[in-house]
N, C-alpha and C. Protein backbone atom coordinates (compact mmCIF):
# COMPACT_ATOMS: atom_id res chain seq x y z
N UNK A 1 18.59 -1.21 1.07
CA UNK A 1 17.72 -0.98 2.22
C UNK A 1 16.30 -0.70 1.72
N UNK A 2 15.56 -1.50 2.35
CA UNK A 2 13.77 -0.65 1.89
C UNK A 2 13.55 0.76 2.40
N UNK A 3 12.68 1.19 1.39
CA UNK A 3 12.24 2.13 1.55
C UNK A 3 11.06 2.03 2.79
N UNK A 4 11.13 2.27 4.37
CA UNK A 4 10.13 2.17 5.20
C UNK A 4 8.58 3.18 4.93
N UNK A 5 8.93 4.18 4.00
CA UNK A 5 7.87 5.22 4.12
C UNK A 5 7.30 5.09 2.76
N UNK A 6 7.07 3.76 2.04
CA UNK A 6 6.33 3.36 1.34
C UNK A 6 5.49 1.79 1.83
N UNK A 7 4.20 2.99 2.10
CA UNK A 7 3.00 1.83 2.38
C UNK A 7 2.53 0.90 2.36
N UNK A 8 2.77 0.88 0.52
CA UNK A 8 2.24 -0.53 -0.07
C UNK A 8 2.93 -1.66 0.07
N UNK A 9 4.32 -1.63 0.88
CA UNK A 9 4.87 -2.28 0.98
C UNK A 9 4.52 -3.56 1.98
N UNK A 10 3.80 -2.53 2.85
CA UNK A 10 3.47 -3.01 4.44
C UNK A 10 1.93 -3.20 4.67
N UNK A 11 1.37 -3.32 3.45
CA UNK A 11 -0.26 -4.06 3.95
C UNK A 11 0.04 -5.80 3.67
N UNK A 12 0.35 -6.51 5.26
CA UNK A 12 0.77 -7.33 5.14
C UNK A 12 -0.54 -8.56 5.90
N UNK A 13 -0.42 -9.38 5.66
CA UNK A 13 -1.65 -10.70 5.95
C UNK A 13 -0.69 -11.58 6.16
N UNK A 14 -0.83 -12.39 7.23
CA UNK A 14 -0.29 -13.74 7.93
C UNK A 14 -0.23 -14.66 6.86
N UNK A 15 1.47 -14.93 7.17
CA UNK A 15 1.31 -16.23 5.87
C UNK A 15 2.53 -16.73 6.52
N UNK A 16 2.92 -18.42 6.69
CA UNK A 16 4.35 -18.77 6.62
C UNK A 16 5.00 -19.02 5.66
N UNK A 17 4.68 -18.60 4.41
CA UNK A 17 5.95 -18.90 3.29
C UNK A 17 7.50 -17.88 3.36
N UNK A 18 6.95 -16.74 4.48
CA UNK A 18 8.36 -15.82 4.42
C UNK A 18 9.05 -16.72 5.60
N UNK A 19 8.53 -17.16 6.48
CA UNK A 19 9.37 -18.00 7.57
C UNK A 19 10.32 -18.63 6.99
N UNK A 20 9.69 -19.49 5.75
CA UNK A 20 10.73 -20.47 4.79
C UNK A 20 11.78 -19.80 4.13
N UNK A 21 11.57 -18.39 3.96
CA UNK A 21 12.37 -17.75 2.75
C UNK A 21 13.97 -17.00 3.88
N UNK A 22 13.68 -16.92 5.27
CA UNK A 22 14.42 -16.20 5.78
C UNK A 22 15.39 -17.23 6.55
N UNK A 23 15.14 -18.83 6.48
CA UNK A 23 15.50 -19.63 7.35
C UNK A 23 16.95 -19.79 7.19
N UNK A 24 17.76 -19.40 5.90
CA UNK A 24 19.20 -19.54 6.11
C UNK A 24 19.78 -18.51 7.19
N UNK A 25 18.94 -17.42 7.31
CA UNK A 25 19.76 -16.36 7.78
C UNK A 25 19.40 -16.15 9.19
N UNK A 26 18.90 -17.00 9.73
CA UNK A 26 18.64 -17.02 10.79
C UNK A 26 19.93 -17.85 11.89
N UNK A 27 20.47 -17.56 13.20
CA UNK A 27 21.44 -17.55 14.04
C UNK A 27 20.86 -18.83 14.54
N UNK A 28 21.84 -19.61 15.34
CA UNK A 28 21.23 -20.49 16.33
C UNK A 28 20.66 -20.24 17.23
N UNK A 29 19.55 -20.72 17.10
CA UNK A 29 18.76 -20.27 19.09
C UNK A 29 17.62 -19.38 18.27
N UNK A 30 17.61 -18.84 17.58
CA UNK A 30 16.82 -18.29 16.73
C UNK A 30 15.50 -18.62 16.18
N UNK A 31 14.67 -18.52 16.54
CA UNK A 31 13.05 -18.98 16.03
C UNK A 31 12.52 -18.15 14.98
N UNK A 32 11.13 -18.38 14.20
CA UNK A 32 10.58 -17.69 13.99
C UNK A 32 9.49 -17.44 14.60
N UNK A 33 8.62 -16.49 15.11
CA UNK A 33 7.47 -16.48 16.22
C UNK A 33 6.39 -16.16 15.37
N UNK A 34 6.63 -15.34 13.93
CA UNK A 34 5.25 -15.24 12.81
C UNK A 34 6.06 -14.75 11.82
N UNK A 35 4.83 -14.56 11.11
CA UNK A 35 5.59 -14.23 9.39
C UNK A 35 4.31 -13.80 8.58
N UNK A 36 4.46 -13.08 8.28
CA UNK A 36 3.77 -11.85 7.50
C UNK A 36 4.31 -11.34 5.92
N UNK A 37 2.73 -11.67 4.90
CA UNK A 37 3.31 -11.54 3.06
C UNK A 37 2.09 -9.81 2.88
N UNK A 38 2.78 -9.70 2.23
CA UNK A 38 1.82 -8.75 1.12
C UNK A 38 1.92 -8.93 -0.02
N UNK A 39 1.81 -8.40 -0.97
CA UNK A 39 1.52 -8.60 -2.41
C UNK A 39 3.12 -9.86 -2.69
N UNK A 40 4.10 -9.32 -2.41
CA UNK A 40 5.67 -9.40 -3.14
C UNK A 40 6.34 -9.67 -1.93
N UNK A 41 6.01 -8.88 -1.03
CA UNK A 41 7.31 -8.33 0.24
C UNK A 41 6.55 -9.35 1.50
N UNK A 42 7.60 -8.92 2.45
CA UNK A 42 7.05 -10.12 3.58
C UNK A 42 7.89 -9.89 4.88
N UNK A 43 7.30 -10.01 6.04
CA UNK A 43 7.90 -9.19 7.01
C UNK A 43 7.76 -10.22 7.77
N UNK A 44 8.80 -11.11 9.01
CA UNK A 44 9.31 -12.22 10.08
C UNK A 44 9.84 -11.29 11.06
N UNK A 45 9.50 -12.20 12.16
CA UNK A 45 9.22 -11.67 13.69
C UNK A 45 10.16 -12.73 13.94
N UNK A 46 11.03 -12.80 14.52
CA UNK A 46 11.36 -13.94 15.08
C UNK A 46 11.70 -13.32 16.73
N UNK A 47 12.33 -14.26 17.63
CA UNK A 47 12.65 -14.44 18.90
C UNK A 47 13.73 -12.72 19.19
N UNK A 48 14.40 -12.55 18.43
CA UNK A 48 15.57 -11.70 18.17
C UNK A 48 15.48 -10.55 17.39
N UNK A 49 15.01 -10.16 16.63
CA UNK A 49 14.76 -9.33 15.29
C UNK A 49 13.66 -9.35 14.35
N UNK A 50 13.32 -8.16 13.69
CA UNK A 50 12.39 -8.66 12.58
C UNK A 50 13.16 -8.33 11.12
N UNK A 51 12.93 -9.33 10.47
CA UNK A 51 13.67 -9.51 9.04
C UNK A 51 12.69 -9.11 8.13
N UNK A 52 12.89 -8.07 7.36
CA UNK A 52 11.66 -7.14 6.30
C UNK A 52 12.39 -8.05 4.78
N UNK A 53 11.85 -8.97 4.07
CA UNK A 53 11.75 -9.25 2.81
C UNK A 53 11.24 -8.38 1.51
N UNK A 54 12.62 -7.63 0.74
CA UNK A 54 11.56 -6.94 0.07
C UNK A 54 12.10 -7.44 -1.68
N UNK A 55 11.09 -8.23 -2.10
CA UNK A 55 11.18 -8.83 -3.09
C UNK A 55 11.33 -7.84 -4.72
N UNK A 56 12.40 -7.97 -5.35
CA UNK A 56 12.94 -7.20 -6.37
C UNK A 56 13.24 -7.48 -7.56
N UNK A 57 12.58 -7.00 -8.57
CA UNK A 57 13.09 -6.88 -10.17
C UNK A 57 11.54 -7.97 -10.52
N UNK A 58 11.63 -7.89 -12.00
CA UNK A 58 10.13 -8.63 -12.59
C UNK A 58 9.93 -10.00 -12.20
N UNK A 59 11.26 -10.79 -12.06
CA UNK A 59 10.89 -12.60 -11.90
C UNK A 59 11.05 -12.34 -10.58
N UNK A 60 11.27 -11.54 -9.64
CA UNK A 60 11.04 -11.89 -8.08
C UNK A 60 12.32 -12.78 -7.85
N UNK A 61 13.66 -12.93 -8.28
CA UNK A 61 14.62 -13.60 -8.04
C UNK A 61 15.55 -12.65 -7.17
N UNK A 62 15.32 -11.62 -7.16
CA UNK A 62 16.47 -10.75 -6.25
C UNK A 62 15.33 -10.46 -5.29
N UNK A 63 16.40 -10.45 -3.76
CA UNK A 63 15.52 -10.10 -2.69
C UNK A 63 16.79 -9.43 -1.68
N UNK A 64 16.21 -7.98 -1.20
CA UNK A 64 16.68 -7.58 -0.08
C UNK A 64 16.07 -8.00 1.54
N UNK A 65 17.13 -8.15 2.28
CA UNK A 65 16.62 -8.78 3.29
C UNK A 65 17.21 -7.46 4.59
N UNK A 66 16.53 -6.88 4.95
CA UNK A 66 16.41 -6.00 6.27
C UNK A 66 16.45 -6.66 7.42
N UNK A 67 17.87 -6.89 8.16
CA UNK A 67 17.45 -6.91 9.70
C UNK A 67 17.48 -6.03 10.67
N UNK A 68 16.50 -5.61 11.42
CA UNK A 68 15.80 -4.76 12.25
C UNK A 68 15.84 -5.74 13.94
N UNK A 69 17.14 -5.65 14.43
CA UNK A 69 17.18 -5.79 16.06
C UNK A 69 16.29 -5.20 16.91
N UNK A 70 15.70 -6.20 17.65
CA UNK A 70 14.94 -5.58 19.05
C UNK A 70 15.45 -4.43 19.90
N UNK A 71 17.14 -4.82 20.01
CA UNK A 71 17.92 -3.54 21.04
C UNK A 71 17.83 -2.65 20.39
N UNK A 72 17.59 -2.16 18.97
CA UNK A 72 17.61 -0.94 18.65
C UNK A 72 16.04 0.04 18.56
N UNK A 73 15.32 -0.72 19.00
CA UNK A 73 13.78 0.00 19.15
C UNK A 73 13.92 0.75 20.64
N UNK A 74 13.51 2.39 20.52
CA UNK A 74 13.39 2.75 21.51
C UNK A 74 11.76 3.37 21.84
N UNK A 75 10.83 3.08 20.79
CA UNK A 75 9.88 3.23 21.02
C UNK A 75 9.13 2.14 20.10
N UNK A 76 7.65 2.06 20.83
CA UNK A 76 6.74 1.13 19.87
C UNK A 76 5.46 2.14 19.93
N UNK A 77 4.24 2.03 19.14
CA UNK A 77 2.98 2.01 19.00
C UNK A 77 1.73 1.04 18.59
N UNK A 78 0.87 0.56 18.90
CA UNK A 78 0.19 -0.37 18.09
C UNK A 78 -1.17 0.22 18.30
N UNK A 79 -1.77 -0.33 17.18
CA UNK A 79 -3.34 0.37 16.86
C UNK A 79 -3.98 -1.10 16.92
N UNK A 80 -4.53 -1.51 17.41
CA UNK A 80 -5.19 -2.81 16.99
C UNK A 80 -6.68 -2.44 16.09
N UNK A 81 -7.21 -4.07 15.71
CA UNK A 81 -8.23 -3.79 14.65
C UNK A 81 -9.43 -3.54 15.62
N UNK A 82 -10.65 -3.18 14.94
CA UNK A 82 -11.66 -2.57 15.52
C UNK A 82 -12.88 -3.43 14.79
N UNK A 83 -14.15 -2.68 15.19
CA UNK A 83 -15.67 -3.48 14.63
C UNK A 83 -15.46 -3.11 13.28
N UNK A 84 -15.48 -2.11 12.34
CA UNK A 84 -15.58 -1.90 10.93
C UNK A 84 -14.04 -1.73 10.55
N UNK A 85 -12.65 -1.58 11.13
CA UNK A 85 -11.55 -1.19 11.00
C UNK A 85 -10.67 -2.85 10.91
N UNK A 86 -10.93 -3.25 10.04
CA UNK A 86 -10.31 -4.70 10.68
C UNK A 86 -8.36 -4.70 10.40
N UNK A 87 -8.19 -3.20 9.88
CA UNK A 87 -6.61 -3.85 10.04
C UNK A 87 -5.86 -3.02 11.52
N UNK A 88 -5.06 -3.21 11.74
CA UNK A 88 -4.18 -2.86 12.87
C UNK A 88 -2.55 -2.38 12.36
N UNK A 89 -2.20 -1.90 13.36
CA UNK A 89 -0.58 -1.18 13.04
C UNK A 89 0.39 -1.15 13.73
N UNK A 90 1.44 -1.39 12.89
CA UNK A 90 2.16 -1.13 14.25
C UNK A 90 3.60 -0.06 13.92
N UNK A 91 3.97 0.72 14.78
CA UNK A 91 4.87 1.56 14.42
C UNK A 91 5.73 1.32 15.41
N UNK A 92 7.43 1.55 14.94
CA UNK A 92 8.21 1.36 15.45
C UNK A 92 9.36 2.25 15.41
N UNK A 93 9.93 2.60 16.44
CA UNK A 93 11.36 3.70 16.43
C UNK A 93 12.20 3.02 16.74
N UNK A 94 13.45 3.34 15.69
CA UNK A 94 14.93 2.75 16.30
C UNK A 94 15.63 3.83 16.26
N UNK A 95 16.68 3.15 16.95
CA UNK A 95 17.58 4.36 17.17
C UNK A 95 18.09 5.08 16.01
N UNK A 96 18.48 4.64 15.24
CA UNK A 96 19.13 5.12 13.73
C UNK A 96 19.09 5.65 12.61
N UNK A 97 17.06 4.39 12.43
CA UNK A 97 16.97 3.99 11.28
C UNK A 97 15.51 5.02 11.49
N UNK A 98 14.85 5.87 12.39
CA UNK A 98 13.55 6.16 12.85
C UNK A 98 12.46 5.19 12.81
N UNK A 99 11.42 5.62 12.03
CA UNK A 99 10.11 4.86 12.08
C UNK A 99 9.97 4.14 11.37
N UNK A 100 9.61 3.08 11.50
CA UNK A 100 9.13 1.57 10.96
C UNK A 100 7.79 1.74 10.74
N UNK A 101 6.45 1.69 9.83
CA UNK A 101 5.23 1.31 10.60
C UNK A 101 5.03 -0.26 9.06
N UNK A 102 4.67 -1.20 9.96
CA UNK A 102 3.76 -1.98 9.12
C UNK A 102 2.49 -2.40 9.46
N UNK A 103 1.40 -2.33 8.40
CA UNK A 103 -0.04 -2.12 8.25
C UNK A 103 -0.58 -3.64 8.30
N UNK A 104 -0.97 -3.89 9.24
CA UNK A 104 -1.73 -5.88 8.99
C UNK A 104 -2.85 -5.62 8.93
N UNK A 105 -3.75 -6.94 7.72
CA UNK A 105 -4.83 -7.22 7.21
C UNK A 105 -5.03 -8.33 8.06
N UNK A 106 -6.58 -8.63 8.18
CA UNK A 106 -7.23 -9.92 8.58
C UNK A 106 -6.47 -10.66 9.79
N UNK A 107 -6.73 -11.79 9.97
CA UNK A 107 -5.53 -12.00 11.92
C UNK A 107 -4.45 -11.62 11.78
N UNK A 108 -3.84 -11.06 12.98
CA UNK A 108 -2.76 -10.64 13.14
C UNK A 108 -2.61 -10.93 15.06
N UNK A 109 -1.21 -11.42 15.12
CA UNK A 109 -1.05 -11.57 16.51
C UNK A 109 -0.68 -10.68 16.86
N UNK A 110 -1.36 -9.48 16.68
CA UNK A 110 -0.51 -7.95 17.06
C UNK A 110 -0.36 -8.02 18.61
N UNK A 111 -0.90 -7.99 19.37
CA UNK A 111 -0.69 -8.32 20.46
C UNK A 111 0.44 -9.01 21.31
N UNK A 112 0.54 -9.76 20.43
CA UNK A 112 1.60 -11.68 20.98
C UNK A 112 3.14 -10.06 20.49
N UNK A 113 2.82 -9.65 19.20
CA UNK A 113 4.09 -8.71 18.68
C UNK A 113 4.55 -7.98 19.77
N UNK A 114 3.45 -7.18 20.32
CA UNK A 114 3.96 -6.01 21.43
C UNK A 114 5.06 -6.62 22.62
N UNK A 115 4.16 -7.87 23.36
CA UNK A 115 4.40 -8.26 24.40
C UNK A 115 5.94 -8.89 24.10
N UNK A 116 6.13 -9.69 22.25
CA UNK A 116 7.44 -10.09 22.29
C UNK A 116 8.62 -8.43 22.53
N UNK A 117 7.81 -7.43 21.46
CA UNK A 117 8.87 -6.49 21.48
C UNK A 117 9.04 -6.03 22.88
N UNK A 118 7.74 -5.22 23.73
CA UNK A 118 7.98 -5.09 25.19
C UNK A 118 8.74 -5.69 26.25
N UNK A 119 9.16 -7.00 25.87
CA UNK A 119 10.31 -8.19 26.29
C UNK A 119 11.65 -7.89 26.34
N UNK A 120 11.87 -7.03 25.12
CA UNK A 120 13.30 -7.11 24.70
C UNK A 120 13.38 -5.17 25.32
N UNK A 121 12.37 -4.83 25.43
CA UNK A 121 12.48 -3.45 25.50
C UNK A 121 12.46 -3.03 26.96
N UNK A 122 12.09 -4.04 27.64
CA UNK A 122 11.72 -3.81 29.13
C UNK A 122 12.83 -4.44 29.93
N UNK A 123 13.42 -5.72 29.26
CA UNK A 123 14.20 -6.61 30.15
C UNK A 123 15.70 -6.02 30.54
């Protein structure tokens, strides 16, 4: 399991190479809606869940893969970016597992995120 309450994990910048990396494990009916790298690690949004990639050992050949269900969020937060603040946040409660937060750099559809999670949280 990742460690959620390490930071560096989660200064993450829009990229689709994690979309590619999570595509076996994805269900039918299943999309990806974005996909998010940081240094190593890499965090996917899809239709259903978000899948946390956290890339392990020196050659980067072992990888833990976190899935994090929508039904189990009972709360959200988001900070969006600002005039001198350009990253945004987003924090998340599940039932189980507590707080989630991951930190985005440069675009981020933080927004498009809420309204998917508010979807699953509202419906």
């Amino acid at each position: 399991m990742i460690d959620f309450n390490n930071k560096g994990f989660f200064k993450l910048k829009q990229n689709d190479e994690y979309a590619e990396r999570v595509t076996a494990l994805l269900l039918e009916g299943e999309q990806v809606i974005d996909a998010y790298k940081s240094m190593r690690d890499g965090v996917v949004f899809t239709n259903k869940r978000i899948i946390a990639v956290n890339v392990q050992g020196i050659t980067g050949s072992k990888k833990d893969f976190t899935s994090l269900p929508y039904k189990n969020i009972v709360a959200y937060s988001v900070e969006t970016s600002g005039t001198f603040d350009l990253d945004s946040e987003l924090e998340i409660y599940f039932s189980s597992l507590g707080k989630v937060k991951f930190e985005f750099t440069g675009k981020t559809g933080i927004v498009e995120i809420s309204k998917l999670i508010s979807r699953h949280l509202l419906a």
